[in-house]
C-alpha atoms as a PDB file:
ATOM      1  CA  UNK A   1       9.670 -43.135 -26.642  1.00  0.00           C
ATOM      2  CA  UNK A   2      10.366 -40.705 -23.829  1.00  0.00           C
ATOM      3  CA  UNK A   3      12.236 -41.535 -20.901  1.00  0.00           C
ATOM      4  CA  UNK A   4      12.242 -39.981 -17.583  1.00  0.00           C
ATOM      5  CA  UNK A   5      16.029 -38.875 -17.201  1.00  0.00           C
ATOM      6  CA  UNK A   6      16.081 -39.417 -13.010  1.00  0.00           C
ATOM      7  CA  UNK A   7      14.323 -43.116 -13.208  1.00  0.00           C
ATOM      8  CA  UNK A   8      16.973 -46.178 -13.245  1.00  0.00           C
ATOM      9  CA  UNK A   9      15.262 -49.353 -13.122  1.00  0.00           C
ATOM     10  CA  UNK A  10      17.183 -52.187 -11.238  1.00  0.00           C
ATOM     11  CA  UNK A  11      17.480 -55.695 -11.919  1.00  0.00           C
ATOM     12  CA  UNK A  12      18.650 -57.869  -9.098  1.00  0.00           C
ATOM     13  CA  UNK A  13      17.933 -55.575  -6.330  1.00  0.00           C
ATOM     14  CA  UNK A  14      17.202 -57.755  -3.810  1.00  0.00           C
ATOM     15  CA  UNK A  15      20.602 -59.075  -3.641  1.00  0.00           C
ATOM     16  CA  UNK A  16      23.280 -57.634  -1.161  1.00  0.00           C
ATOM     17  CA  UNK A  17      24.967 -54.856  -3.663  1.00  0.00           C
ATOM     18  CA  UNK A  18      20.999 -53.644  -4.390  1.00  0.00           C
ATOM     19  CA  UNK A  19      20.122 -53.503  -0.597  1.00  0.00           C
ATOM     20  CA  UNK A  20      23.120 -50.946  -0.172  1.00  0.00           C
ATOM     21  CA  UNK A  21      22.275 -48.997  -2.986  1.00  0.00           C
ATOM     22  CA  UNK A  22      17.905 -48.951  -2.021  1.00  0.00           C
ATOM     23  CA  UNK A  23      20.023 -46.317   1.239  1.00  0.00           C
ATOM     24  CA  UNK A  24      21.938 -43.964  -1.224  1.00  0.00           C
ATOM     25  CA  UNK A  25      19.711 -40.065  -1.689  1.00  0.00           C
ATOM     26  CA  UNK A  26      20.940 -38.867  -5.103  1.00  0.00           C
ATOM     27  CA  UNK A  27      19.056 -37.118  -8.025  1.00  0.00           C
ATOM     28  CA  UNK A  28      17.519 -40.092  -9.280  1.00  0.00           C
ATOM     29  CA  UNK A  29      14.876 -42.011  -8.275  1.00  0.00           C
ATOM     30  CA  UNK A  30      15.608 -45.757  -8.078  1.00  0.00           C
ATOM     31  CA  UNK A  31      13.078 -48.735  -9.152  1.00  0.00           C
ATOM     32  CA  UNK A  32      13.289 -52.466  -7.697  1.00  0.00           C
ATOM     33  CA  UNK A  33      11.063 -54.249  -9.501  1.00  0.00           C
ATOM     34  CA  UNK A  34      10.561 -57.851  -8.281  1.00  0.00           C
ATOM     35  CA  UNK A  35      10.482 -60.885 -10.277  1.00  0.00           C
ATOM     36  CA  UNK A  36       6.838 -61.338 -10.763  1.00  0.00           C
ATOM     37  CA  UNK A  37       6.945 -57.329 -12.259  1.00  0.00           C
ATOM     38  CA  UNK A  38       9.990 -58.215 -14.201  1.00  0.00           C
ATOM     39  CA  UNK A  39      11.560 -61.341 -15.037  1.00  0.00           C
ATOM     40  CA  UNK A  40      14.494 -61.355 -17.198  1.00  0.00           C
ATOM     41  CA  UNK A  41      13.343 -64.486 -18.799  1.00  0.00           C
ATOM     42  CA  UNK A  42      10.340 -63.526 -20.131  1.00  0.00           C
ATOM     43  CA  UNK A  43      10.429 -60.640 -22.532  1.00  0.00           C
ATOM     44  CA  UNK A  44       6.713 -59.500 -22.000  1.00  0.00           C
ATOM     45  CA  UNK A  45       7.396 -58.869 -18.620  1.00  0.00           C
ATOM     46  CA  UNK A  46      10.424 -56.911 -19.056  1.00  0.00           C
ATOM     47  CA  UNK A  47       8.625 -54.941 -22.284  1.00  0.00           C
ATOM     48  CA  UNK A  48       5.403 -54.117 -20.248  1.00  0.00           C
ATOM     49  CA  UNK A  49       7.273 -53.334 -17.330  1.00  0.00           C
ATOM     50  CA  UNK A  50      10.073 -51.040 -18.865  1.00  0.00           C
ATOM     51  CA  UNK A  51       7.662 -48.863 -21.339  1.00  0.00           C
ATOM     52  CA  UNK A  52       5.161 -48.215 -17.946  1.00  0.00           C
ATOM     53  CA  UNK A  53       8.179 -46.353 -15.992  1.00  0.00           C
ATOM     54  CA  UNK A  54      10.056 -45.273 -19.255  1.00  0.00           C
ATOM     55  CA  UNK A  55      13.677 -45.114 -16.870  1.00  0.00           C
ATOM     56  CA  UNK A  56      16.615 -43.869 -19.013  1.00  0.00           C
ATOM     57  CA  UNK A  57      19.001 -46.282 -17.473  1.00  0.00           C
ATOM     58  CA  UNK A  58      18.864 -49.882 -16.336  1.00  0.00           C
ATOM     59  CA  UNK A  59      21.169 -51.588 -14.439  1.00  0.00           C
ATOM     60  CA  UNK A  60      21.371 -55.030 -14.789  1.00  0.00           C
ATOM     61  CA  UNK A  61      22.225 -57.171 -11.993  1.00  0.00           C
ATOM     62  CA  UNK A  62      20.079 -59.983 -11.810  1.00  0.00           C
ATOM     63  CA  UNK A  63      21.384 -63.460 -12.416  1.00  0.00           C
ATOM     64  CA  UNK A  64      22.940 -66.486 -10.815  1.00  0.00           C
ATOM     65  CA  UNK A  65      26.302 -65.763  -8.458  1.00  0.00           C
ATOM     66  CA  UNK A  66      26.939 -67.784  -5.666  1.00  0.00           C
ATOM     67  CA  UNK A  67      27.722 -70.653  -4.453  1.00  0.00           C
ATOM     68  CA  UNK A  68      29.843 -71.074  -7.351  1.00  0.00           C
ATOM     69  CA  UNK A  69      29.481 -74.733  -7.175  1.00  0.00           C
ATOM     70  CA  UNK A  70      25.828 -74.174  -8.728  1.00  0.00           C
ATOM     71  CA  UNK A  71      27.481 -72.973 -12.402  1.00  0.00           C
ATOM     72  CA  UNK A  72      29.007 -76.237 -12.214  1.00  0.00           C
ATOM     73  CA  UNK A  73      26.022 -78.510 -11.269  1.00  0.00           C
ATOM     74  CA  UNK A  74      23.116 -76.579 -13.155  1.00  0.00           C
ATOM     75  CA  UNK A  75      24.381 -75.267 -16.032  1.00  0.00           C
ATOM     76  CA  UNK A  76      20.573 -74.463 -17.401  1.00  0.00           C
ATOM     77  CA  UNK A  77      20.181 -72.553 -14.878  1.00  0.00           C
ATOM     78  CA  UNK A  78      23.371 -70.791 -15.169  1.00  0.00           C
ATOM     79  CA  UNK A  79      22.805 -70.486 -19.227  1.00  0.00           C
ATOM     80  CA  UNK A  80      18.809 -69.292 -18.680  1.00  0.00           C
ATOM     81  CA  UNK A  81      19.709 -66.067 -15.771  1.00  0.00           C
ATOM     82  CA  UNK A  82      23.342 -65.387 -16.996  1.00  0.00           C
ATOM     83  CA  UNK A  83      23.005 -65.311 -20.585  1.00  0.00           C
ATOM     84  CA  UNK A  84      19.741 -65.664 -22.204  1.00  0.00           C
ATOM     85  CA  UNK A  85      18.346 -63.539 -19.542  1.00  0.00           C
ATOM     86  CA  UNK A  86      20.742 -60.576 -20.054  1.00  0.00           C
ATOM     87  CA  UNK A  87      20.207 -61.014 -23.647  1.00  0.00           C
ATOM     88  CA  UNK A  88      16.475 -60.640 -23.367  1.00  0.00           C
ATOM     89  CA  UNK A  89      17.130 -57.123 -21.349  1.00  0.00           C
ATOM     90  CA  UNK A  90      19.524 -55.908 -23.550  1.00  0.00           C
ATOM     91  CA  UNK A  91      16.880 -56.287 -26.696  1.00  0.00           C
ATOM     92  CA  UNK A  92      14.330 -54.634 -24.702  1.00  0.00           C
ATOM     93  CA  UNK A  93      16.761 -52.166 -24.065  1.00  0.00           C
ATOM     94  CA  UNK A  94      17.629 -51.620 -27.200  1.00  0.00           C
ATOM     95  CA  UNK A  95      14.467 -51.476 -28.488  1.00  0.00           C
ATOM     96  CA  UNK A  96      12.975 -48.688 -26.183  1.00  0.00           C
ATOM     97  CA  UNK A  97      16.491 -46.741 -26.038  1.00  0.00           C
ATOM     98  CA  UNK A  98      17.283 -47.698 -22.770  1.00  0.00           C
ATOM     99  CA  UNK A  99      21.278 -47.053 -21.445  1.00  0.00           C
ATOM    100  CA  UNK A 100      22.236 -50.440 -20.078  1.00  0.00           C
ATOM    101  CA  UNK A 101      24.261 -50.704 -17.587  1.00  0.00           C
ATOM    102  CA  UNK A 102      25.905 -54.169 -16.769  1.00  0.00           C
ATOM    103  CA  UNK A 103      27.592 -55.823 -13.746  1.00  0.00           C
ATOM    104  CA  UNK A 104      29.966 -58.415 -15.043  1.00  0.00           C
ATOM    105  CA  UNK A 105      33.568 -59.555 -13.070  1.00  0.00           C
ATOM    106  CA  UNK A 106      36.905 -59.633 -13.115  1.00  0.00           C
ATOM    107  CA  UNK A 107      37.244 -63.629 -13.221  1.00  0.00           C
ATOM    108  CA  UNK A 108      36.763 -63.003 -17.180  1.00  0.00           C
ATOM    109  CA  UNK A 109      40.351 -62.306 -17.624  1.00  0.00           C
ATOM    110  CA  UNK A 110      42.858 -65.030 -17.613  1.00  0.00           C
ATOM    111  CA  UNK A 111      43.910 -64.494 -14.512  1.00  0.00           C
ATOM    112  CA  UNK A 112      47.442 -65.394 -14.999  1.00  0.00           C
ATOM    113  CA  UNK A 113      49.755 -62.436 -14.972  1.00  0.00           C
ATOM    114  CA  UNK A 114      47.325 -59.455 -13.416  1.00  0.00           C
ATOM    115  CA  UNK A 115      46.767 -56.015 -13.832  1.00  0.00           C
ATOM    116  CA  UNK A 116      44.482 -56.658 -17.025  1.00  0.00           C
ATOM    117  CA  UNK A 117      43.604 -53.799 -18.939  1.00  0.00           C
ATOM    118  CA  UNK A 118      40.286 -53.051 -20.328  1.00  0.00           C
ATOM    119  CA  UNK A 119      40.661 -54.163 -23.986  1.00  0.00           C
ATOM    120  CA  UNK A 120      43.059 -57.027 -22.590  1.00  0.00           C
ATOM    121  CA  UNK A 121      42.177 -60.473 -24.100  1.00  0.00           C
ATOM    122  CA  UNK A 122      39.704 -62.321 -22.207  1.00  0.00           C
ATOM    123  CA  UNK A 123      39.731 -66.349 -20.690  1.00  0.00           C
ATOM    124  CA  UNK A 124      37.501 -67.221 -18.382  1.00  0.00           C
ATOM    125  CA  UNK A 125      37.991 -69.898 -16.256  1.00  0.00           C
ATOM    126  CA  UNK A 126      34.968 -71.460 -14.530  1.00  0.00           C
ATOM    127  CA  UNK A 127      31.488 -71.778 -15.288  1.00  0.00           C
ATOM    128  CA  UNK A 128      30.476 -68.825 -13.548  1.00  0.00           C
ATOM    129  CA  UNK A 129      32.854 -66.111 -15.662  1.00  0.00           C
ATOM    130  CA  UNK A 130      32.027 -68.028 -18.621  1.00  0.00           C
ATOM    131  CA  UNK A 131      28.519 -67.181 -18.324  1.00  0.00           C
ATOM    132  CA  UNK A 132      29.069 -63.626 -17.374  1.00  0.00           C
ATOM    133  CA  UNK A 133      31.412 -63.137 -20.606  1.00  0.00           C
ATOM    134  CA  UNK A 134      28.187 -64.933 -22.213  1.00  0.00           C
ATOM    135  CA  UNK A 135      25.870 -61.996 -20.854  1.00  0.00           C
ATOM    136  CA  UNK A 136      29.277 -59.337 -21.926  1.00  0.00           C
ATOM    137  CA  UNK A 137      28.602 -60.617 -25.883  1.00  0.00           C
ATOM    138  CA  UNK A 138      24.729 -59.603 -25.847  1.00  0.00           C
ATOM    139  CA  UNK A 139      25.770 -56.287 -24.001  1.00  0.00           C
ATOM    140  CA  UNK A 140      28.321 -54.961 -26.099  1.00  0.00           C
ATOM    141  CA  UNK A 141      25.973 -55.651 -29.120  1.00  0.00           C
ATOM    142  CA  UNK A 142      24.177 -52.281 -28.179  1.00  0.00           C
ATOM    143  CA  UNK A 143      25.905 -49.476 -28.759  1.00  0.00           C
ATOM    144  CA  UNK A 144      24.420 -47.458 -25.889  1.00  0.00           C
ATOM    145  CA  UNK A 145      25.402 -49.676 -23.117  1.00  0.00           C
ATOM    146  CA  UNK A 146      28.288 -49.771 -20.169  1.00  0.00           C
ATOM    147  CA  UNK A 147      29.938 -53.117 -18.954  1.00  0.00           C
ATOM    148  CA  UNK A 148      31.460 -52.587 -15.542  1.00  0.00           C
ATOM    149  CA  UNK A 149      33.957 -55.474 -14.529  1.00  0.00           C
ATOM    150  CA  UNK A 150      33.420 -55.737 -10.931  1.00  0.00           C
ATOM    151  CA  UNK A 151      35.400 -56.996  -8.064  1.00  0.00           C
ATOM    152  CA  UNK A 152      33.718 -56.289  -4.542  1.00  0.00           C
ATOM    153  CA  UNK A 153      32.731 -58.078  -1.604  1.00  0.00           C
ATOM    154  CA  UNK A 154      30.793 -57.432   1.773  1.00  0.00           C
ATOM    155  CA  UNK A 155      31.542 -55.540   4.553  1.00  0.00           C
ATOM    156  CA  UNK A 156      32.720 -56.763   7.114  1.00  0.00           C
ATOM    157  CA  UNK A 157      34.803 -59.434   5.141  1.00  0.00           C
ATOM    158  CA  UNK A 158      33.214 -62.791   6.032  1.00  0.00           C
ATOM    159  CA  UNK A 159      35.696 -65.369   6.607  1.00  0.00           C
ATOM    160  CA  UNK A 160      38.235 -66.118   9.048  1.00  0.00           C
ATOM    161  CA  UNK A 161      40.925 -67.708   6.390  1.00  0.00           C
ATOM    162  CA  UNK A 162      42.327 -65.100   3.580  1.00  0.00           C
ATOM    163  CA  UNK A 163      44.218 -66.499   0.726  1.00  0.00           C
ATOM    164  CA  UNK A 164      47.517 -65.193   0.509  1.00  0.00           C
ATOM    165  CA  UNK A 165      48.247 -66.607  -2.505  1.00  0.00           C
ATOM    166  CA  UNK A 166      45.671 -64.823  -5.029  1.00  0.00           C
ATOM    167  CA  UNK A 167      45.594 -61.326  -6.342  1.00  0.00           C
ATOM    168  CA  UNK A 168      42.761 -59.314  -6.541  1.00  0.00           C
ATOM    169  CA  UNK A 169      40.936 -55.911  -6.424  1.00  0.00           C
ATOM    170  CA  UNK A 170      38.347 -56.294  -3.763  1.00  0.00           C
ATOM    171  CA  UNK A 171      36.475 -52.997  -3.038  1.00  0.00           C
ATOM    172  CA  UNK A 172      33.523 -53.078  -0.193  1.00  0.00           C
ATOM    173  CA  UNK A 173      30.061 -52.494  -1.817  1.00  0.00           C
ATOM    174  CA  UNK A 174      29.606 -49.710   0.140  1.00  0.00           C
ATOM    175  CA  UNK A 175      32.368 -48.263  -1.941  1.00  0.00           C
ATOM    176  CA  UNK A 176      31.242 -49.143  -5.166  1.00  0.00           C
ATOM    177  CA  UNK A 177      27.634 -47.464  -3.815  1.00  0.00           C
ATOM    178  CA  UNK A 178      29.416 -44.234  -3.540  1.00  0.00           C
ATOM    179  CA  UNK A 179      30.582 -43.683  -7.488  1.00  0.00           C
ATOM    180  CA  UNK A 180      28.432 -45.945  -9.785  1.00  0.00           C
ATOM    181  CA  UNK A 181      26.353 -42.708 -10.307  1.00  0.00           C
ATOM    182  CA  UNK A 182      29.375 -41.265 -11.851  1.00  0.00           C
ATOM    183  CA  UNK A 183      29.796 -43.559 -14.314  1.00  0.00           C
ATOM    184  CA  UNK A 184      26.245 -44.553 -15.924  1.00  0.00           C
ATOM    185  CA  UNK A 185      26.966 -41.958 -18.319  1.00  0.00           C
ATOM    186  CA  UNK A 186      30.136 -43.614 -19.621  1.00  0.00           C
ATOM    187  CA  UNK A 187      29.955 -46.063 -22.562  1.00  0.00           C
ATOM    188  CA  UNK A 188      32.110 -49.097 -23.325  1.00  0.00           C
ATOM    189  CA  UNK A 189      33.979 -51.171 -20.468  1.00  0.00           C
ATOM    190  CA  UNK A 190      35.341 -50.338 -17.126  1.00  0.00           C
ATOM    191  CA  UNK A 191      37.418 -52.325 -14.946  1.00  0.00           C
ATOM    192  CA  UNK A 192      35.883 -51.863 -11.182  1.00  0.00           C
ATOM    193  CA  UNK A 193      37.738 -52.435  -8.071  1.00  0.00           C
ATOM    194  CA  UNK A 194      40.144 -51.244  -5.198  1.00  0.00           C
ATOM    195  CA  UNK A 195      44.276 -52.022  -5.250  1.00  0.00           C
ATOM    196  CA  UNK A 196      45.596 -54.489  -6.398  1.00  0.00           C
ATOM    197  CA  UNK A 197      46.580 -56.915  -3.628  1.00  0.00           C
ATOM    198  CA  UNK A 198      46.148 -60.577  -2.098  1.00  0.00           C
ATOM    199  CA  UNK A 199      42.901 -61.355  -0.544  1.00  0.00           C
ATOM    200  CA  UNK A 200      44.509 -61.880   2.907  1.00  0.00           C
ATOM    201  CA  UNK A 201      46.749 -57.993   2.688  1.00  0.00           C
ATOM    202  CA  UNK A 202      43.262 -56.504   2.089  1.00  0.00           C
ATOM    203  CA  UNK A 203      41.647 -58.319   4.809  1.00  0.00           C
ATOM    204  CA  UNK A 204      43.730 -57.923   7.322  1.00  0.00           C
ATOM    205  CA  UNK A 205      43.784 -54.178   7.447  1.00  0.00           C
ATOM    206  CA  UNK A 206      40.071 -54.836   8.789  1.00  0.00           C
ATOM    207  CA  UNK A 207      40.597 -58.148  10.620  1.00  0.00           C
ATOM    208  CA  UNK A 208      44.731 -58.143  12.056  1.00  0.00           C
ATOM    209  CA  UNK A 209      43.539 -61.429  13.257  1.00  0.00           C
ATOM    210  CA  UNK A 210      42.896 -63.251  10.153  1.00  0.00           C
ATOM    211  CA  UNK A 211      44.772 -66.394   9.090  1.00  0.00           C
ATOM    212  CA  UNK A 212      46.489 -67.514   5.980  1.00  0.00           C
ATOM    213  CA  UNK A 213      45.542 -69.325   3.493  1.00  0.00           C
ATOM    214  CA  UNK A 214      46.220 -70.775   0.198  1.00  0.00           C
ATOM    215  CA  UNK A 215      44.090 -71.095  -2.886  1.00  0.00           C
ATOM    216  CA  UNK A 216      46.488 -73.199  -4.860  1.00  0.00           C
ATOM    217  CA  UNK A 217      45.428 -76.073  -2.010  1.00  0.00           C
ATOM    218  CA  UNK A 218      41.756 -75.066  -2.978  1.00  0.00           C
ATOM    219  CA  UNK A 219      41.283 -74.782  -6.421  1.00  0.00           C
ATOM    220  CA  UNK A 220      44.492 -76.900  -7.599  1.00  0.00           C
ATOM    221  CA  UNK A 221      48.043 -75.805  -9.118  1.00  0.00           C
ATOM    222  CA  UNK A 222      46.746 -74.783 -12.206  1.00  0.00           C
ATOM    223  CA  UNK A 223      44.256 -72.507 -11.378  1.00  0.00           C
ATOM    224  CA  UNK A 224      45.157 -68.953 -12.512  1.00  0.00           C
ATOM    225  CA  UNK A 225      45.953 -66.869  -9.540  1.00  0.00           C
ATOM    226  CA  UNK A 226      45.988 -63.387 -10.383  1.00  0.00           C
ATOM    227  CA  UNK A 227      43.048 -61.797 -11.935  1.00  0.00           C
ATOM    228  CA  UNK A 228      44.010 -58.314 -10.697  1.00  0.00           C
ATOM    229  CA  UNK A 229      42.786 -55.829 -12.748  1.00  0.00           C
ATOM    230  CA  UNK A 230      44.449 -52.196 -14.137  1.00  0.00           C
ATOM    231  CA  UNK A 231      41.977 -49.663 -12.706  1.00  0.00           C
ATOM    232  CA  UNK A 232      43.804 -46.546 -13.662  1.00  0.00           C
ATOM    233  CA  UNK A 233      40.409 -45.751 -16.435  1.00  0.00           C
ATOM    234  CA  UNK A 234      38.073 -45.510 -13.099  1.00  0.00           C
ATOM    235  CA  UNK A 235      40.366 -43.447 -11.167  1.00  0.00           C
ATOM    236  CA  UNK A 236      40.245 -40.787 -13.749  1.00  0.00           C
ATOM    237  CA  UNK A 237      36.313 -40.645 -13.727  1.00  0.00           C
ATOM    238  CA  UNK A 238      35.768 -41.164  -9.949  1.00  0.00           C
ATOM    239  CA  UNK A 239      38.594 -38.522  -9.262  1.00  0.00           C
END
């Protein structure tokens, strides 16, 4: 099947990483296809849809994120978008030669003692990393695929409380925008993010005003608090 090197499909684009990336100019030439053109539970859609623009990359975003809450009180729902759904794009994929490219998280690591390599042991610990790791197993069945591990949030940071208590790699999306084109081309896993650092350090340097506070009271004693990841792989592609 030919592919058109420039053309990467998108999955998910409506969401707030896609609307960032619809304002990037690069070489390629982006596709957003909506639900009713492609719906990643429904394998004719995704066949019919991906062998009429013939992209050479896809990256898949689509699925179910937040609230978190959700994974918890429709787990279907959370099975169906997170897992079976990336499983039916990845054997399209395969099947037309496609190069996936998948957003996953960070929260798959154990999130007890940080700065988690890529080929680190994996633990997830809600219902939501759980059924990312799900959609990881289908992905890293195909050989020609990327998994990035992702830790970003909006811009400007969103709440008024930081917790100063759990470790993390937050990165803006804008920033994330600016290299993903550097690393379709890779292969394997990647561990996305900024520095390591509490949620509140990397909030206040936007907001000097923000508050403390603590996760622990939040999501209870035993809940691992430091998923930070070891980003030192990225650093030497984006650099």
């Amino acid at each position: 099947m030919f592919l058109y090197k420039n053309k990467i499909v998108i999955t998910g684009g409506s969401g707030r990483f896609g609307y960032k990336l619809k304002k990037v100019k690069n070489k390629y030439k982006l596709l957003f296809p909506n639900k009713r053109e492609l719906n990643i539970l429904n394998l004719k859609t995704i066949k019919k849809y991906l062998k009429s623009q013939k992209p050479k990359y896809l990256i898949h975003m689509a699925g179910l994120s937040r609230p978190m809450i959700l994974h918890e009180k429709k787990i279907n729902k959370s099975i169906d978008l997170n897992i079976i759904g990336t499983a039916n794009v990845t054997k399209v994929c395969y099947e037309l030669g496609i190069k996936l490219i998948y957003f996953s998280t960070s929260a798959v690591y154990p999130g007890t003692k940080g700065n988690y390599k890529e080929n680190d042991p994996l633990l997830p610990s809600n219902n939501y990393s759980r059924s990312k790791l799900g959609g990881e197993c289908c992905v890293q069945m195909y050989n020609n695929s990327l998994i990035l591990r992702v830790c970003m949030t909006e811009k400007p940071f969103l709440h008024k409380k930081a917790f100063c208590d759990f470790k993390t790699n937050f990165i803006f999306h804008e920033e994330v925008v600016n290299f993903i084109f550097k690393l379709i081309n890779k292969k394997g896993v990647i561990n996305v993010g900024g520095q390591s650092q509490t949620v509140y350090n990397f909030a206040k340097k936007y907001n000097p005003k923000i508050k403390k506070t603590f996760a622990k009271y939040f999501m209870g004693a035993k809940y691992p608090l430091n998923p930070s990841m070891n980003i030192k792989k990225l650093n030497k592609i984006i650099k």
